[in-house]
N, C-alpha and C. Protein backbone atom coordinates (compact mmCIF):
# COMPACT_ATOMS: atom_id res chain seq x y z
N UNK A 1 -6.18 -53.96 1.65
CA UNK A 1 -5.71 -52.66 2.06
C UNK A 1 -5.56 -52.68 3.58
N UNK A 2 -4.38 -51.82 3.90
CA UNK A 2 -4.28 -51.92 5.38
C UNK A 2 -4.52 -50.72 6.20
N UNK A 3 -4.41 -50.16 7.12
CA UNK A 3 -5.17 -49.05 7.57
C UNK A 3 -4.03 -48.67 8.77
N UNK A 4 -3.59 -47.52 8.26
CA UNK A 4 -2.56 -47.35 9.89
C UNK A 4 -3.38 -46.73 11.08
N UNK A 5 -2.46 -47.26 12.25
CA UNK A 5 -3.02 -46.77 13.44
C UNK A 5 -2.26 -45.17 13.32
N UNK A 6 -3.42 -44.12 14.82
CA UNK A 6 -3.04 -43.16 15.05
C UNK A 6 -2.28 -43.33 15.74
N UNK A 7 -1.31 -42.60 16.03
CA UNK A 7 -0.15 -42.69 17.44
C UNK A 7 -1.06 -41.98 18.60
N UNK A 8 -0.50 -42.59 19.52
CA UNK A 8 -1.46 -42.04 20.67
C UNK A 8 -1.38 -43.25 22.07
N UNK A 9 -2.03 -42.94 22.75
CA UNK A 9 -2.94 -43.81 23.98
C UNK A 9 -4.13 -44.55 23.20
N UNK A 10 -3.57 -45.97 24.02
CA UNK A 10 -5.13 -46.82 23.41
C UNK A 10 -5.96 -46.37 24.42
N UNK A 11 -5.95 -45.41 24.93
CA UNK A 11 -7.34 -45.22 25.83
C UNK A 11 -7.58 -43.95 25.47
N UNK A 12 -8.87 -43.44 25.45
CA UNK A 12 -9.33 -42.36 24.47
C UNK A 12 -9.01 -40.99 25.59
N UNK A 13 -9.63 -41.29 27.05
CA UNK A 13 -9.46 -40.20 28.06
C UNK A 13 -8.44 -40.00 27.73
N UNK A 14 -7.26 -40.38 27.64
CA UNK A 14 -5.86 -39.96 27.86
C UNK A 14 -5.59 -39.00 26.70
N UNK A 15 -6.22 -39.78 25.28
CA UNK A 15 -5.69 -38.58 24.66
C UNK A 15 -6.18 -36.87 24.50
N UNK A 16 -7.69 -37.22 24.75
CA UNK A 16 -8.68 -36.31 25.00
C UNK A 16 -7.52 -35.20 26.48
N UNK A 17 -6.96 -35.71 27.35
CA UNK A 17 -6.56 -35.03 28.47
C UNK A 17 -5.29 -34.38 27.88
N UNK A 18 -4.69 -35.10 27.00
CA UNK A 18 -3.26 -34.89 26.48
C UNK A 18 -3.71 -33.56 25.78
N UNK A 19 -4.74 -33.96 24.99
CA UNK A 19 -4.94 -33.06 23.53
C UNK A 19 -5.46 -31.86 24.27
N UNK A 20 -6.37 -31.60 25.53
CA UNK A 20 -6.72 -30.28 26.22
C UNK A 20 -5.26 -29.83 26.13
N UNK A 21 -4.41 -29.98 27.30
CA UNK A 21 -3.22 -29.58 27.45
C UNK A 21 -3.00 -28.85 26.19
N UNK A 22 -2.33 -29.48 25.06
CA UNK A 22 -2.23 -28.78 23.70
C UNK A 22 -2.38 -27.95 23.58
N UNK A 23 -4.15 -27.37 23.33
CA UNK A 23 -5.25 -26.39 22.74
C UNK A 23 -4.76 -25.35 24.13
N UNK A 24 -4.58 -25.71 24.99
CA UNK A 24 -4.43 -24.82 26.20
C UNK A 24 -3.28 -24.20 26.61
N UNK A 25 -1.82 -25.07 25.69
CA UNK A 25 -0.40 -24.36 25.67
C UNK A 25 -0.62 -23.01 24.29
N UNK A 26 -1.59 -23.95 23.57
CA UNK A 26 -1.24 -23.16 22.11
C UNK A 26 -2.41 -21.55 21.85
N UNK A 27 -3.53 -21.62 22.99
CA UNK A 27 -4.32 -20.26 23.08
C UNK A 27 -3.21 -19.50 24.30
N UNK A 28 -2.43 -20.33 25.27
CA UNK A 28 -1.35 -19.21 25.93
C UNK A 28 -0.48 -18.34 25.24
N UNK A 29 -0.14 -19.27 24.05
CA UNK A 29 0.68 -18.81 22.83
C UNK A 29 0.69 -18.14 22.12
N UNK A 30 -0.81 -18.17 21.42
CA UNK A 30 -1.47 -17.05 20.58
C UNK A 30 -1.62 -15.40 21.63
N UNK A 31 -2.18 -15.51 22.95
CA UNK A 31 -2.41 -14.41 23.27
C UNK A 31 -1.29 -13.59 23.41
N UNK A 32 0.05 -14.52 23.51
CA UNK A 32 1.08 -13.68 23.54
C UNK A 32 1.52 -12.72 22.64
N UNK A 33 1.19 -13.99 21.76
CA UNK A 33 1.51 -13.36 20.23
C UNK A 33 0.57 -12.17 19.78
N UNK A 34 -0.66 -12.65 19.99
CA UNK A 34 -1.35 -11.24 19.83
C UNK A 34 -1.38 -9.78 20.84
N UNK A 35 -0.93 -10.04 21.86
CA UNK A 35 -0.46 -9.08 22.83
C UNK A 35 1.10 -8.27 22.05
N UNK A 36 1.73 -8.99 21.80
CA UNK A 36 3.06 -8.65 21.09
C UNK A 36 2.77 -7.87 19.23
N UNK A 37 1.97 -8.53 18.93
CA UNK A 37 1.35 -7.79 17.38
C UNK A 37 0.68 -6.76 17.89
N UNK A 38 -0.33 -6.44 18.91
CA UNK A 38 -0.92 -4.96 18.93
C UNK A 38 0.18 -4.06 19.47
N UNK A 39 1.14 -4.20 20.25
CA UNK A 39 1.82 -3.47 20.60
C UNK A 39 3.03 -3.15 19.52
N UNK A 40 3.20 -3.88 18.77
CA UNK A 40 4.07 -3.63 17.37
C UNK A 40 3.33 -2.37 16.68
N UNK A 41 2.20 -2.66 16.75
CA UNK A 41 0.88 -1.62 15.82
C UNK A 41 1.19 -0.72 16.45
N UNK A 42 0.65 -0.58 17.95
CA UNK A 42 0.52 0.79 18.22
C UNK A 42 1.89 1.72 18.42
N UNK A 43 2.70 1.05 18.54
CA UNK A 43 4.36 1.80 17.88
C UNK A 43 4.66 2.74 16.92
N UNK A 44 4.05 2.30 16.32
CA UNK A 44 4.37 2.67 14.52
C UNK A 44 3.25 3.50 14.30
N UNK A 45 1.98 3.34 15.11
CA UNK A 45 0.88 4.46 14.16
C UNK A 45 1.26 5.38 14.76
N UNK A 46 0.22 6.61 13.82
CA UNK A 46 1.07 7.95 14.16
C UNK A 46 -0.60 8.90 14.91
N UNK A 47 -1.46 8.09 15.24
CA UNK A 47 -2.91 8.45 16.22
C UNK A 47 -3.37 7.21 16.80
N UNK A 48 -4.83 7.35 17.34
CA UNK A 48 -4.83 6.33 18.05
C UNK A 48 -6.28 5.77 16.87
N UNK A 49 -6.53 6.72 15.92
CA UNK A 49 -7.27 6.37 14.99
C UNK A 49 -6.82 5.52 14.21
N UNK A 50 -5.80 5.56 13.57
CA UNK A 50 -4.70 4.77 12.65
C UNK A 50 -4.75 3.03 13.68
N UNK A 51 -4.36 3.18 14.37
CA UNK A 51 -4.03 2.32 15.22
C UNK A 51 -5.32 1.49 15.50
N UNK A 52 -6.35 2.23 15.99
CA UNK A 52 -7.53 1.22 15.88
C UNK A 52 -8.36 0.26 14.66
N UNK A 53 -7.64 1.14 13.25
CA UNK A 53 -7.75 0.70 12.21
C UNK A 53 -6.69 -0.65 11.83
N UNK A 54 -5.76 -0.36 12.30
CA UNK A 54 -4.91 -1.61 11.40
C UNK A 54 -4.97 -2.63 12.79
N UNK A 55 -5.25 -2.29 13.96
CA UNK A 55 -5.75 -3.83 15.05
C UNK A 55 -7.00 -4.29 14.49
N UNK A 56 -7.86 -3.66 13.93
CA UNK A 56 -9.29 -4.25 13.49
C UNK A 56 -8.83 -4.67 12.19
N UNK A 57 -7.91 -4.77 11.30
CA UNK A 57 -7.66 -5.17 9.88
C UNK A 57 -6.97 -6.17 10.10
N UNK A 58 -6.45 -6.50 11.01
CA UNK A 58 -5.16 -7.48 11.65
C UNK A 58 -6.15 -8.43 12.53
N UNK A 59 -7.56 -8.00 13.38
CA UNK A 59 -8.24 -8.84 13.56
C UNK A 59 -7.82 -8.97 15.14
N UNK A 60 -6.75 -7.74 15.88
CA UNK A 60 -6.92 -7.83 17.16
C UNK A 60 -7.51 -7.07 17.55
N UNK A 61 -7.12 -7.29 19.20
CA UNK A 61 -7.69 -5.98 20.30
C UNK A 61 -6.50 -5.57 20.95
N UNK A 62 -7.01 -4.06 21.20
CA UNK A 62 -6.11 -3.39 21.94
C UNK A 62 -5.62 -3.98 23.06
N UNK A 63 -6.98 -4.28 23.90
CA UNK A 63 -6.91 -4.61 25.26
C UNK A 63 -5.74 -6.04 25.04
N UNK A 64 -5.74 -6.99 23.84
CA UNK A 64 -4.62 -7.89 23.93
C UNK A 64 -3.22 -7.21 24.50
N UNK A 65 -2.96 -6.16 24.01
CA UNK A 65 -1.51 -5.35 24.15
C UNK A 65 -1.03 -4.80 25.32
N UNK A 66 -2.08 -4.64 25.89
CA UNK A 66 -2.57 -4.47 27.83
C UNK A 66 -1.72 -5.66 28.59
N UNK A 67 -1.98 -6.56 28.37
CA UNK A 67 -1.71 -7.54 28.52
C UNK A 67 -0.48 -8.33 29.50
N UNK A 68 -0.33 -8.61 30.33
CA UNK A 68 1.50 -8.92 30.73
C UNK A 68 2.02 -10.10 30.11
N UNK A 69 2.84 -9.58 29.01
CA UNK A 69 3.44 -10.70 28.01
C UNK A 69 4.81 -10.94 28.73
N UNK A 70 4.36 -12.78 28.56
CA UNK A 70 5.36 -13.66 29.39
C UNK A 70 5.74 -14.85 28.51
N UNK A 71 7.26 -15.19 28.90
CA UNK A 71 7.28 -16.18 27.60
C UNK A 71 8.60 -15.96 26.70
């Protein structure tokens, strides 16, 4: 049996430095996105009760929607 290699850097720092980068484009990404989903929410509800309900069912925060979405 043969065993494939990972693609990558044969040196581990590098990928470890590569792979931060990643995790660190892709939480810029998410906050956008979640900045952009609470403000979809609070559009559409019709209080600020409603609204605190479906960001906590959806699993955001307000304060995401605060936010200066860039991107």
């Amino acid at each position: 049996m043969t065993w494939a290699r990972q693609a990558g850097s044969s040196r581990p720092a590098e990928d470890k430095s590569w792979l931060a980068g990643v995790k660190a484009e892709e939480r810029e990404r998410m906050e956008v996105r979640d900045g952009l989903a609470a403000r979809t929410v609070a559009g559409h509800c019709k209080d600020a009760q409603e609204c605190a309900e479906l960001l906590a069912m959806l699993g955001l925060d307000a304060s995401s929607g605060r936010r200066s979405v860039t991107g």
